[in-house]
Protein backbone atom coordinates (compact mmCIF):
# COMPACT_ATOMS: atom_id res chain seq x y z
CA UNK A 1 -11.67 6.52 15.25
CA UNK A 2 -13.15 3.37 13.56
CA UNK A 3 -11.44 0.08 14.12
CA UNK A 4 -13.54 -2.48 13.40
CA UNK A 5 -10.87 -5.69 13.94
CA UNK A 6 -9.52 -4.45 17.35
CA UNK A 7 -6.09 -3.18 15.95
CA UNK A 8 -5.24 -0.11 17.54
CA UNK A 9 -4.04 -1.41 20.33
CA UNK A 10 -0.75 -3.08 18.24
CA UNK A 11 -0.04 0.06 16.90
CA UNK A 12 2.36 2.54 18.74
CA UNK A 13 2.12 6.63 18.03
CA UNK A 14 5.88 7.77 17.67
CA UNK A 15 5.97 11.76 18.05
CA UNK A 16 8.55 13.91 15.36
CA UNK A 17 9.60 10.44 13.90
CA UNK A 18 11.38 10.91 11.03
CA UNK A 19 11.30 14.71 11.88
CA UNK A 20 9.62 16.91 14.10
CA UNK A 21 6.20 17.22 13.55
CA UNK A 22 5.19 14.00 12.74
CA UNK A 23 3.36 11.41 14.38
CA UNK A 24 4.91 7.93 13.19
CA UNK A 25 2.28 5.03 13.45
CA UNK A 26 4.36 2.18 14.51
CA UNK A 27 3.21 -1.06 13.50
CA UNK A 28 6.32 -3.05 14.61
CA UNK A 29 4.01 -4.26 17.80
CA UNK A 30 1.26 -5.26 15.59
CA UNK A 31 3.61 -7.50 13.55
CA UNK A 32 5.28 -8.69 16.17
CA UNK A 33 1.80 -9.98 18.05
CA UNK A 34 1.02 -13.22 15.84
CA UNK A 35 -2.81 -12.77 16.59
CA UNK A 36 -3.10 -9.35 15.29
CA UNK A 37 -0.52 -9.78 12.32
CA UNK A 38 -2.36 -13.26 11.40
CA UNK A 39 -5.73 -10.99 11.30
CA UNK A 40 -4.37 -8.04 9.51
CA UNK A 41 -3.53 -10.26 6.72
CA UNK A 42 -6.68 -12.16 6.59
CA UNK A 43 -8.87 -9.25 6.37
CA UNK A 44 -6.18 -7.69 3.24
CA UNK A 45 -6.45 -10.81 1.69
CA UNK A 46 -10.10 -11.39 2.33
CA UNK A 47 -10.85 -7.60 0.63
CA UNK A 48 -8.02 -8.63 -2.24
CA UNK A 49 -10.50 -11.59 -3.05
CA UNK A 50 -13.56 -9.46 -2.95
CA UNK A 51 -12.02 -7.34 -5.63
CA UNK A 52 -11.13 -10.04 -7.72
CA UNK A 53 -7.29 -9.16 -8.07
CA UNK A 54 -4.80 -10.81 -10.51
CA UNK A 55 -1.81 -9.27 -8.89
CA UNK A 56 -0.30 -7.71 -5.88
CA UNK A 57 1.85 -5.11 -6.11
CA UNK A 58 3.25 -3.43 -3.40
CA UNK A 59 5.58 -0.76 -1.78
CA UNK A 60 9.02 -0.48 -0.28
CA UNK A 61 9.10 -1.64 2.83
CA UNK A 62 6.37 -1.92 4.83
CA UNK A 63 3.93 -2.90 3.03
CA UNK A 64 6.19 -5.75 1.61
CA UNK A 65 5.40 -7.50 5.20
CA UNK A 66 1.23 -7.43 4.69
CA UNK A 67 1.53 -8.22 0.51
CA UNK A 68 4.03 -11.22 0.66
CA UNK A 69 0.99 -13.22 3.09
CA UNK A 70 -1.69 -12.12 1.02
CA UNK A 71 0.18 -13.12 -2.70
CA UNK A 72 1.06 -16.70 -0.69
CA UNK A 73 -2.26 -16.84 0.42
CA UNK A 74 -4.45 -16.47 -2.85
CA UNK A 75 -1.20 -17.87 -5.22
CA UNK A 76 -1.16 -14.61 -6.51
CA UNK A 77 1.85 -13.08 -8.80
CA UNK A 78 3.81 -10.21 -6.18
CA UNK A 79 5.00 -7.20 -8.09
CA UNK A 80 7.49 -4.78 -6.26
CA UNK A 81 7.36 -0.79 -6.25
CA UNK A 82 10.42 -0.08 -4.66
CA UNK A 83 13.12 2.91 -3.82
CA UNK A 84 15.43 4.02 -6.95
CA UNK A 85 18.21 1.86 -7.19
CA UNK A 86 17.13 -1.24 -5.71
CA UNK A 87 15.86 -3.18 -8.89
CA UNK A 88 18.27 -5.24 -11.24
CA UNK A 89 16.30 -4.30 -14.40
CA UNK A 90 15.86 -1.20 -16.14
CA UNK A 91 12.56 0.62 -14.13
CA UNK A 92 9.77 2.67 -14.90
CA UNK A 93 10.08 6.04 -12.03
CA UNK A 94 7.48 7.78 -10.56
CA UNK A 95 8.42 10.91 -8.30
CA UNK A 96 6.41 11.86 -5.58
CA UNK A 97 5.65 13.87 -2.24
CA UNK A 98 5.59 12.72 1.24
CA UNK A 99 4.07 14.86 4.15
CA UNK A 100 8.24 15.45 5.36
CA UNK A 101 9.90 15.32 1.61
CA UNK A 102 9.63 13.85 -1.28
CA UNK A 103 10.74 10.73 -3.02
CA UNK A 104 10.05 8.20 -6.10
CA UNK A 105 9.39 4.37 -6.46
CA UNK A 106 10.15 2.48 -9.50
CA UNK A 107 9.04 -0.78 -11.11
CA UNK A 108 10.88 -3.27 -13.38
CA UNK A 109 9.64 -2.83 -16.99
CA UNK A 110 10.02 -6.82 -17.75
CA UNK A 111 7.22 -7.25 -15.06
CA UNK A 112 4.80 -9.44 -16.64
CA UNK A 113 1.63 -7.42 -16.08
CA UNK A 114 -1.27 -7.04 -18.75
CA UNK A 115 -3.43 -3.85 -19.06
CA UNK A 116 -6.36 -6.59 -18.15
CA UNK A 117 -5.28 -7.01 -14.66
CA UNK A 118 -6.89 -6.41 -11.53
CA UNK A 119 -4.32 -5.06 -9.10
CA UNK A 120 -4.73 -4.74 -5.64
CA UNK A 121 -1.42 -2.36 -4.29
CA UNK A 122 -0.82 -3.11 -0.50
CA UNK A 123 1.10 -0.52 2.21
CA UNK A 124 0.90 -0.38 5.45
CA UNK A 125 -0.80 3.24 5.66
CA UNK A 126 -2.16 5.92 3.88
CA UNK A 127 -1.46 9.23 4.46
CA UNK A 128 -1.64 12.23 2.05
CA UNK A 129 -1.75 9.51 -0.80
CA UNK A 130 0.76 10.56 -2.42
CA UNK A 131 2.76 7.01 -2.56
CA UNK A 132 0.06 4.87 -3.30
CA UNK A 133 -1.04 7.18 -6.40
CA UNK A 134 2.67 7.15 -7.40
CA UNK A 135 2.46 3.43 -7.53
CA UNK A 136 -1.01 3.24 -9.37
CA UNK A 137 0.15 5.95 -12.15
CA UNK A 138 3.03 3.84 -12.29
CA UNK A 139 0.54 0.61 -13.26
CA UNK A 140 -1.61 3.23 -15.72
CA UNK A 141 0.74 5.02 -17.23
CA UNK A 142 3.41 2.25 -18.02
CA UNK A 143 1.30 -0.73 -18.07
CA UNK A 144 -2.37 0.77 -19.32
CA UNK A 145 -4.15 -0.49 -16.36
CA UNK A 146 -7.18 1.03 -15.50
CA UNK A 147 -7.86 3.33 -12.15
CA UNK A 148 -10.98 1.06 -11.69
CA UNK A 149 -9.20 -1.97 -11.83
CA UNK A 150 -6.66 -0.97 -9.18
CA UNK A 151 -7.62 -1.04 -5.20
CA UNK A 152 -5.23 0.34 -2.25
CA UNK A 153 -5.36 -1.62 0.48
CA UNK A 154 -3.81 -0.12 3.87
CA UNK A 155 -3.94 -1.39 7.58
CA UNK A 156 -4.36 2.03 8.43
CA UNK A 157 -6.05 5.42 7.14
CA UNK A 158 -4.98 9.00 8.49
CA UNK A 159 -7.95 10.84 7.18
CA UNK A 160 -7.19 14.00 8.77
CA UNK A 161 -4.27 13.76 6.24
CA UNK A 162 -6.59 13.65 3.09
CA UNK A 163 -4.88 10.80 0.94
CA UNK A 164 -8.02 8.37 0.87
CA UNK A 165 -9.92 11.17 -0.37
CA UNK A 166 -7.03 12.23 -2.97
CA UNK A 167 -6.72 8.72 -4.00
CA UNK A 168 -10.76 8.08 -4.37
CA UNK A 169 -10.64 11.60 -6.48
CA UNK A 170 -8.23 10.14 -8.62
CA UNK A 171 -10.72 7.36 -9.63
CA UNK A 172 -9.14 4.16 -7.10
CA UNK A 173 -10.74 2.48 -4.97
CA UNK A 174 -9.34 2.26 -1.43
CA UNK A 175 -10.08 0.41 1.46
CA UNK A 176 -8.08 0.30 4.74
CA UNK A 177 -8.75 -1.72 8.09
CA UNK A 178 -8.44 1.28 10.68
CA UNK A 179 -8.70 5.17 10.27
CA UNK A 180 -6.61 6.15 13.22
């Protein structure tokens, strides 16, 4: 599959991780090799730039490691999408389904976003979607953002999964640095 920076080589396959069935994409190596991580965060925060964002927002966990960089990087304001319970503040929810379950994120509703922003939401991969269109109706719904002035940004794609398609059908842009 396309990998145009030379990172599939950080990233380990995990077989029926979390259950059976499912091949886990474990980028624990790639973060963990300072070349590739230092890379892998250039290139996000190169395409971040490119689209001109105002803010990052991201989701729980993962792709907390690739956002932080990029919001240092450009000075840019870090929003967090994270699992139910974990915010101080009252939340706006989203519920949504994984490939193995389902799930929801949430985001504080005192976070200082205007419906003029450009928001780039960083993860670490996209699979069926379904998590980074949880977070970006989170941003239109709740914060009247608009789908073209929202781009997903993933280190890596599973197209044979279909959430890059789902996500582009849903009017976002996405962009990701390795289809795997």
């Amino acid at each position: 599959m396309s990998d145009p920076f030379n990172l599939k080589k950080h990233i380990r396959t995990v077989r029926d991780f979390p259950i059976d069935g499912i091949k886990f994409r474990d980028i624990t190596s790639l973060i963990e090799t300072p070349d590739a991580f230092v890379k892998t965060c250039k290139e996000l925060a190169r395409l971040t730039e490119g689209f001109d964002a105002s803010i990052i927002a991201s989701i729980e966990s993962r792709g907390f490691i690739f956002a932080g960089s990029i919001a240092h990087d450009l000075s840019l304001p870090f929003v967090l999408a994270r699992k139910p319970g974990k915010l101080p503040n009252e939340t706006y929810k989203k519920s949504f389904d994984l490939e193995y379950g389902s799930t929801s994120i949430e985001i504080q509703t005192n976070t200082n976003i205007k419906n003029t922003d450009r928001v780039a939401i960083v993860d670490d991969l996209i699979a069926t979607g379904g998590t980074a269109i949880a977070c970006a109706e989170l941003l239109t719904e709740n914060f009247g953002i608009k789908p073209e002035n929202i781009v997903i940004l993933a280190v890596i794609d599973l197209p044979e999964l279909g959430g890059s398609k789902r996500i582009e059908a849903d009017g976002y842009t996405v962009e990701t640095l390795l289809k795997y």
